[in-house]
PDB file of N, CA and C in Angstrom:
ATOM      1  N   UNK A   1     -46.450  53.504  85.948  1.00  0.00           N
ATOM      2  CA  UNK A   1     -46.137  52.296  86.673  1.00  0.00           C
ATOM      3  C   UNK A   1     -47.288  51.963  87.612  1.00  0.00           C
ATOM      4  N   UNK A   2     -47.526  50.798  87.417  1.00  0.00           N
ATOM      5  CA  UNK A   2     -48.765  50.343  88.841  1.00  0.00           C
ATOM      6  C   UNK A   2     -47.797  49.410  89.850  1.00  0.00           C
ATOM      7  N   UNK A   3     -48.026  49.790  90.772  1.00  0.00           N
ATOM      8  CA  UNK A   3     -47.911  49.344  92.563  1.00  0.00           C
ATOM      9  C   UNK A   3     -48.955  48.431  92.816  1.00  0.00           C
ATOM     10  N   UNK A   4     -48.453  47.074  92.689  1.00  0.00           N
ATOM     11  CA  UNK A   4     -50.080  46.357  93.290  1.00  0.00           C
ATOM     12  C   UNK A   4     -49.347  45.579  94.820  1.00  0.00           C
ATOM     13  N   UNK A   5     -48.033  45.940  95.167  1.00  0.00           N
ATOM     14  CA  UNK A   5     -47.802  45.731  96.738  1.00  0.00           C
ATOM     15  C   UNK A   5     -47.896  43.668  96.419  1.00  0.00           C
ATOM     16  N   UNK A   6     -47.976  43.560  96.108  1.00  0.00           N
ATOM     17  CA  UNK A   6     -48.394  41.993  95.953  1.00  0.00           C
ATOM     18  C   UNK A   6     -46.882  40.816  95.056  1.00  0.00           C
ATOM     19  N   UNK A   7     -45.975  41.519  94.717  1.00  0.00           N
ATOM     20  CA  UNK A   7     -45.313  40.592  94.371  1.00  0.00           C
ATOM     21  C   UNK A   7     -43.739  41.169  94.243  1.00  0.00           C
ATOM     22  N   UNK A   8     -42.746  40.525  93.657  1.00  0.00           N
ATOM     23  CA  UNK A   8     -41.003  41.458  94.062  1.00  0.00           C
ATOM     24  C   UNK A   8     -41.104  42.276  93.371  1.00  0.00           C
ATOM     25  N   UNK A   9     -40.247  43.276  93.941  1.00  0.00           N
ATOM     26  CA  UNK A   9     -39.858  44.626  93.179  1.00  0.00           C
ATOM     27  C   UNK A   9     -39.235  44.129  91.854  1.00  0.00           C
ATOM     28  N   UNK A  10     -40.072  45.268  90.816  1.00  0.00           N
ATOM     29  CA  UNK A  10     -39.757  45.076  89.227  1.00  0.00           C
ATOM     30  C   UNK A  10     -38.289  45.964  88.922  1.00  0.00           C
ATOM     31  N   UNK A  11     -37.328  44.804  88.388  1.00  0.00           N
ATOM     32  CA  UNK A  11     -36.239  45.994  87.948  1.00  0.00           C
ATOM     33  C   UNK A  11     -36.266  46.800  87.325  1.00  0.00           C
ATOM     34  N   UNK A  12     -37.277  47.122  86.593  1.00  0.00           N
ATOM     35  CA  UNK A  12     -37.430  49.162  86.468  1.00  0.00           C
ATOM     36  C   UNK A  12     -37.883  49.353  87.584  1.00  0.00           C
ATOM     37  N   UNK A  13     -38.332  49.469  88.940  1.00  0.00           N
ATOM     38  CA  UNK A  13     -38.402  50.082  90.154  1.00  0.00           C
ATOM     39  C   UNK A  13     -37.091  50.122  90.850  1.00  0.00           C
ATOM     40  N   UNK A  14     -36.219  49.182  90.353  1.00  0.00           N
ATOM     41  CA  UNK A  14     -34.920  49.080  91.221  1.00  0.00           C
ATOM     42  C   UNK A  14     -34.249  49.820  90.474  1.00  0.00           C
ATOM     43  N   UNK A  15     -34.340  50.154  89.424  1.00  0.00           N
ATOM     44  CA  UNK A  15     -33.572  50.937  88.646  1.00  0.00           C
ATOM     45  C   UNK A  15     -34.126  53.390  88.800  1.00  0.00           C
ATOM     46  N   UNK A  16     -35.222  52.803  88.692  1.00  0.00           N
ATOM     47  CA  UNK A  16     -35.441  54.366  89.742  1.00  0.00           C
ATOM     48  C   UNK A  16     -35.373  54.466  91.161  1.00  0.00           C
ATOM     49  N   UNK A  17     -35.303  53.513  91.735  1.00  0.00           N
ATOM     50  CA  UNK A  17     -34.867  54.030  93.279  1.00  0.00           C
ATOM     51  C   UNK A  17     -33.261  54.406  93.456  1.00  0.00           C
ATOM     52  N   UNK A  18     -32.261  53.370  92.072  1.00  0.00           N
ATOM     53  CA  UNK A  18     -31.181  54.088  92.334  1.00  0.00           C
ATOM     54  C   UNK A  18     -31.382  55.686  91.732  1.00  0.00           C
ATOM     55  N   UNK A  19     -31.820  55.688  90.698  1.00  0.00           N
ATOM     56  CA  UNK A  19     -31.731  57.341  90.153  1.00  0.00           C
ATOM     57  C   UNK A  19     -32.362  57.736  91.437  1.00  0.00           C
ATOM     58  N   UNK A  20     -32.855  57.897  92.147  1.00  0.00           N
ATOM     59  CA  UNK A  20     -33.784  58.881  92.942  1.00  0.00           C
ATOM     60  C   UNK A  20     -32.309  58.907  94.066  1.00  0.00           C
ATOM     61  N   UNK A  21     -31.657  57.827  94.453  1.00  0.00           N
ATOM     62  CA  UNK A  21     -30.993  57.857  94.850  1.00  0.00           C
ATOM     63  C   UNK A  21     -29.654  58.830  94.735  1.00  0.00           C
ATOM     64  N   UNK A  22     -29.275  58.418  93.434  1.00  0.00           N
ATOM     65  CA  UNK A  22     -28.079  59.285  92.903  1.00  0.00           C
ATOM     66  C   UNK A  22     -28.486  60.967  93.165  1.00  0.00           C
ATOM     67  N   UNK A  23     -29.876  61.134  93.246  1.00  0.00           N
ATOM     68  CA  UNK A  23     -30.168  62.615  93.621  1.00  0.00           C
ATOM     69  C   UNK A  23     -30.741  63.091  94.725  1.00  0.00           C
ATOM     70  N   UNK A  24     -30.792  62.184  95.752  1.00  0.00           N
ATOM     71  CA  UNK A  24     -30.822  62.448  97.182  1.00  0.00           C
ATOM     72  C   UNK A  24     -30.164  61.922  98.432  1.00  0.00           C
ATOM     73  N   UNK A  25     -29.551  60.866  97.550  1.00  0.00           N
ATOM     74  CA  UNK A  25     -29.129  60.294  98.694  1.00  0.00           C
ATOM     75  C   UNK A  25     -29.497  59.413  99.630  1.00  0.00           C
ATOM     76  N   UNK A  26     -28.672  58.562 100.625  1.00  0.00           N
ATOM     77  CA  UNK A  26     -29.669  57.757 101.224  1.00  0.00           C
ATOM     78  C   UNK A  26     -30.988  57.975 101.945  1.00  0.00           C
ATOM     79  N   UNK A  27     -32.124  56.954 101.791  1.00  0.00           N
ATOM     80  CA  UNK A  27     -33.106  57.370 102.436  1.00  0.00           C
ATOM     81  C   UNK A  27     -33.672  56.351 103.395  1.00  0.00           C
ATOM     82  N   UNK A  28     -34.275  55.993 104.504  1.00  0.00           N
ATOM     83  CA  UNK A  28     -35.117  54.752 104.815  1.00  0.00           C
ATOM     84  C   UNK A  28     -35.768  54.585 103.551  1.00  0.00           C
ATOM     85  N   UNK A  29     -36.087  53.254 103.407  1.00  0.00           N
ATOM     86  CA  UNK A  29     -37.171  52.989 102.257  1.00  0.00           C
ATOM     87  C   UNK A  29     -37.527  51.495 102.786  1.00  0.00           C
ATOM     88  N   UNK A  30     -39.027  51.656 102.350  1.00  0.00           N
ATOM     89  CA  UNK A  30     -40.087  50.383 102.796  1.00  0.00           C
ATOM     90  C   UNK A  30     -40.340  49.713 101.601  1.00  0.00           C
ATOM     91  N   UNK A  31     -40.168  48.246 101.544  1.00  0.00           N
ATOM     92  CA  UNK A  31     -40.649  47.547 100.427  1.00  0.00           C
ATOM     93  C   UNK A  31     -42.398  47.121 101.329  1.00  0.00           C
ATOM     94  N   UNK A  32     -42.853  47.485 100.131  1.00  0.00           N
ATOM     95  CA  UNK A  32     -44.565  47.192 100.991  1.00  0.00           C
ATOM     96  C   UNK A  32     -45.410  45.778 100.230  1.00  0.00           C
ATOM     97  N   UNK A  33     -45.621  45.124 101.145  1.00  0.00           N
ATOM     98  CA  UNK A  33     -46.792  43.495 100.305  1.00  0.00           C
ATOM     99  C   UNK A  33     -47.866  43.664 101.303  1.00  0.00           C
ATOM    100  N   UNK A  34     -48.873  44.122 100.496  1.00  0.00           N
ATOM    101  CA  UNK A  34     -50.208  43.759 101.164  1.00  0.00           C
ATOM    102  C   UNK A  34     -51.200  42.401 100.670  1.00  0.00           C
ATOM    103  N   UNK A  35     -50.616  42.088  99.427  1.00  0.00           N
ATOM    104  CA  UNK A  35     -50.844  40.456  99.536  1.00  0.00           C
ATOM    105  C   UNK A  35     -50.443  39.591  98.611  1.00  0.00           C
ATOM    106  N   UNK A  36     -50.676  38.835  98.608  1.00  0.00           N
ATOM    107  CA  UNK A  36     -49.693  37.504  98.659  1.00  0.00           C
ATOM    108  C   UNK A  36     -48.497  37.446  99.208  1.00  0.00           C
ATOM    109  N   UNK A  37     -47.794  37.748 100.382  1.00  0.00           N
ATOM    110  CA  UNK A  37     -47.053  38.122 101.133  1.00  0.00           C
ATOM    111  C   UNK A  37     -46.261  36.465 101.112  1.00  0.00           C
ATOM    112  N   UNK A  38     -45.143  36.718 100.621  1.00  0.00           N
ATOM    113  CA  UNK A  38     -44.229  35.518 100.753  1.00  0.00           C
ATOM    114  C   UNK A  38     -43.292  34.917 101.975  1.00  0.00           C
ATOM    115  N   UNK A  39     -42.694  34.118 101.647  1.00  0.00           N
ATOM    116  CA  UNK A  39     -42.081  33.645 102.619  1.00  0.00           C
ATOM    117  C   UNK A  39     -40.808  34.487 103.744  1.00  0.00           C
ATOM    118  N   UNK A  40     -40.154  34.739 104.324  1.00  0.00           N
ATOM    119  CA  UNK A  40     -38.674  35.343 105.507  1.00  0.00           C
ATOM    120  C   UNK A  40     -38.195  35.246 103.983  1.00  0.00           C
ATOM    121  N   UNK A  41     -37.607  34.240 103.513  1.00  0.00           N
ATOM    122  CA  UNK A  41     -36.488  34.451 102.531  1.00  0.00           C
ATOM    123  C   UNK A  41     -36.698  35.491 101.376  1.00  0.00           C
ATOM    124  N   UNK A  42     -37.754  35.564 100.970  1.00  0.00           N
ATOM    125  CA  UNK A  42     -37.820  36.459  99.552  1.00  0.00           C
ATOM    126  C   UNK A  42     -37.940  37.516 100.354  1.00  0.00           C
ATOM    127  N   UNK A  43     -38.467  38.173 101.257  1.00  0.00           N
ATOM    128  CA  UNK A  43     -38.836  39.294 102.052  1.00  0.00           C
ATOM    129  C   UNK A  43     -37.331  40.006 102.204  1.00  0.00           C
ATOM    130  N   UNK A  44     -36.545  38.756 102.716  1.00  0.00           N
ATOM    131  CA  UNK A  44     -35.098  39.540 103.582  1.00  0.00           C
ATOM    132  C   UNK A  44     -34.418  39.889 101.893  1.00  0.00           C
ATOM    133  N   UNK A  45     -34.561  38.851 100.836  1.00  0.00           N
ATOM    134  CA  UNK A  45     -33.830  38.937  99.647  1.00  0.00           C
ATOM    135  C   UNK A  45     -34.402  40.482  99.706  1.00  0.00           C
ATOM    136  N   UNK A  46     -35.836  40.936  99.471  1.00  0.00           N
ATOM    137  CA  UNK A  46     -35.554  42.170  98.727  1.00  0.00           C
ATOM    138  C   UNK A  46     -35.032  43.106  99.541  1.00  0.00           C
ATOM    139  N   UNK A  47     -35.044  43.411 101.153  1.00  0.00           N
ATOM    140  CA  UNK A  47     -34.285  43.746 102.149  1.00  0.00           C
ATOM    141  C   UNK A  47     -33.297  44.337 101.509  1.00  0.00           C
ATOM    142  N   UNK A  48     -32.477  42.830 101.399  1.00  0.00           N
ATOM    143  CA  UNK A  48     -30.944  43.131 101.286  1.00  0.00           C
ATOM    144  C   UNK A  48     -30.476  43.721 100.143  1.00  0.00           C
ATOM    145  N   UNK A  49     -31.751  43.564  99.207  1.00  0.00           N
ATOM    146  CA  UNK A  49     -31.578  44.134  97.679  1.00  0.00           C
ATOM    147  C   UNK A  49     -31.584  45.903  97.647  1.00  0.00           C
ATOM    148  N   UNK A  50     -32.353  46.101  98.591  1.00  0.00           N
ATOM    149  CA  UNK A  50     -32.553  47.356  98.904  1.00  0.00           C
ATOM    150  C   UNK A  50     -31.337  47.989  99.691  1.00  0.00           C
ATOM    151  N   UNK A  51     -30.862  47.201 100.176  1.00  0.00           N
ATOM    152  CA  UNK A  51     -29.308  48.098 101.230  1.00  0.00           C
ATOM    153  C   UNK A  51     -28.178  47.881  99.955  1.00  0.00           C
ATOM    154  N   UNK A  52     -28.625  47.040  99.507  1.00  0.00           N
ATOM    155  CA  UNK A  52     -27.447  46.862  98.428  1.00  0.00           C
ATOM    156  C   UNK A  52     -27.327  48.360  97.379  1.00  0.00           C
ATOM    157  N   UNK A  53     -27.814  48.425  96.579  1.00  0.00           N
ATOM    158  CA  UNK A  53     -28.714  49.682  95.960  1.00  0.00           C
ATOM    159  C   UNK A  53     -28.253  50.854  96.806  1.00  0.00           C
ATOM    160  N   UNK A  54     -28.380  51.046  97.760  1.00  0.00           N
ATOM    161  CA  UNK A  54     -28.209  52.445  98.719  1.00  0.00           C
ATOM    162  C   UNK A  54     -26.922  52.514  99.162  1.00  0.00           C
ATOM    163  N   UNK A  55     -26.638  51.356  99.283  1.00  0.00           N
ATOM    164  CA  UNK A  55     -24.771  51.567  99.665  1.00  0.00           C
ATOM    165  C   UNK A  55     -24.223  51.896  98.634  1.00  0.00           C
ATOM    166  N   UNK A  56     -24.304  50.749  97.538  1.00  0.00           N
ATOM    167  CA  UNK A  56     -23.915  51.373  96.150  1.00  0.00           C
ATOM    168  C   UNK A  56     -23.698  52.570  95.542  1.00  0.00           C
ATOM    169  N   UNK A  57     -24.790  53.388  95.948  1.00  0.00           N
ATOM    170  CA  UNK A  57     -25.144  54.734  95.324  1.00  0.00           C
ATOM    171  C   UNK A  57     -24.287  55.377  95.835  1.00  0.00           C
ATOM    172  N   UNK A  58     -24.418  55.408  97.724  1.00  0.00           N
ATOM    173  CA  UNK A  58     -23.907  56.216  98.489  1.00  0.00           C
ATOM    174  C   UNK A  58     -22.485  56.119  98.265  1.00  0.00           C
ATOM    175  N   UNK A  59     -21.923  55.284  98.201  1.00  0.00           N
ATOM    176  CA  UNK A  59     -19.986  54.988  98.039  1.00  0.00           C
ATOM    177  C   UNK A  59     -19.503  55.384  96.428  1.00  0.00           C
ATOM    178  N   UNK A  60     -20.701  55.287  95.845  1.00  0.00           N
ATOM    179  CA  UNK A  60     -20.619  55.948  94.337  1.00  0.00           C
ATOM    180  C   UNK A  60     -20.357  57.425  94.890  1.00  0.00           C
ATOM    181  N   UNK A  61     -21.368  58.337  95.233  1.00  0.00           N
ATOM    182  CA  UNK A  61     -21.721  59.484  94.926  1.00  0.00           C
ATOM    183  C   UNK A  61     -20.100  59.636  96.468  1.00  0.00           C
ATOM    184  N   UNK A  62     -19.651  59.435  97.143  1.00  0.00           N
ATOM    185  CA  UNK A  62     -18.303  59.415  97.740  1.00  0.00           C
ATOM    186  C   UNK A  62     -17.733  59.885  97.159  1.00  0.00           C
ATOM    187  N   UNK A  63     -17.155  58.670  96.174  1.00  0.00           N
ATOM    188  CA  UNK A  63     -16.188  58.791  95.153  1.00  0.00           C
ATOM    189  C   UNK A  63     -16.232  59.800  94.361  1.00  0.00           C
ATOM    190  N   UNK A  64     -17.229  60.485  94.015  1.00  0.00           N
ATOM    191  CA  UNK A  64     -17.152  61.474  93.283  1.00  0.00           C
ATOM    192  C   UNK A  64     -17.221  62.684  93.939  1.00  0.00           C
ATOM    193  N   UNK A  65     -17.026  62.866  95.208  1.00  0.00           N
ATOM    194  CA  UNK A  65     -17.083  64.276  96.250  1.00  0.00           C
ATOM    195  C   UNK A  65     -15.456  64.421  96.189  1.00  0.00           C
TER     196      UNK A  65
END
């Protein structure tokens, strides 16, 4: 996979941060743009895309304790 920091997270990246997830658990995590850095709205979208994903996991992996 290449990281060029420059445009939205690719859903195969969203799709291994949940696996990484399902096996550690929640973590802080940084979405990083070092350029072409877009507008508040796409920024907070992937934000929220990212808490979304981690809650998910976390109330998953709950349910199964």
């Amino acid at each position: 996979m290449i990281d060029t920091h420059d445009r939205p997270v690719g859903d195969i990246v969203w799709d291994l941060y949940a696996y990484v997830l399902d096996r550690i658990g929640p973590v802080p995590t940084l979405i990083e743009w070092d350029a072409n850095v877009p507008g508040w709205t796409t920024l907070k979208a992937q934000a929220d895309r990212a808490e979304t994903v981690m809650l998910a996991r976390s109330q998953a992996a709950l349910s199964v304790a």
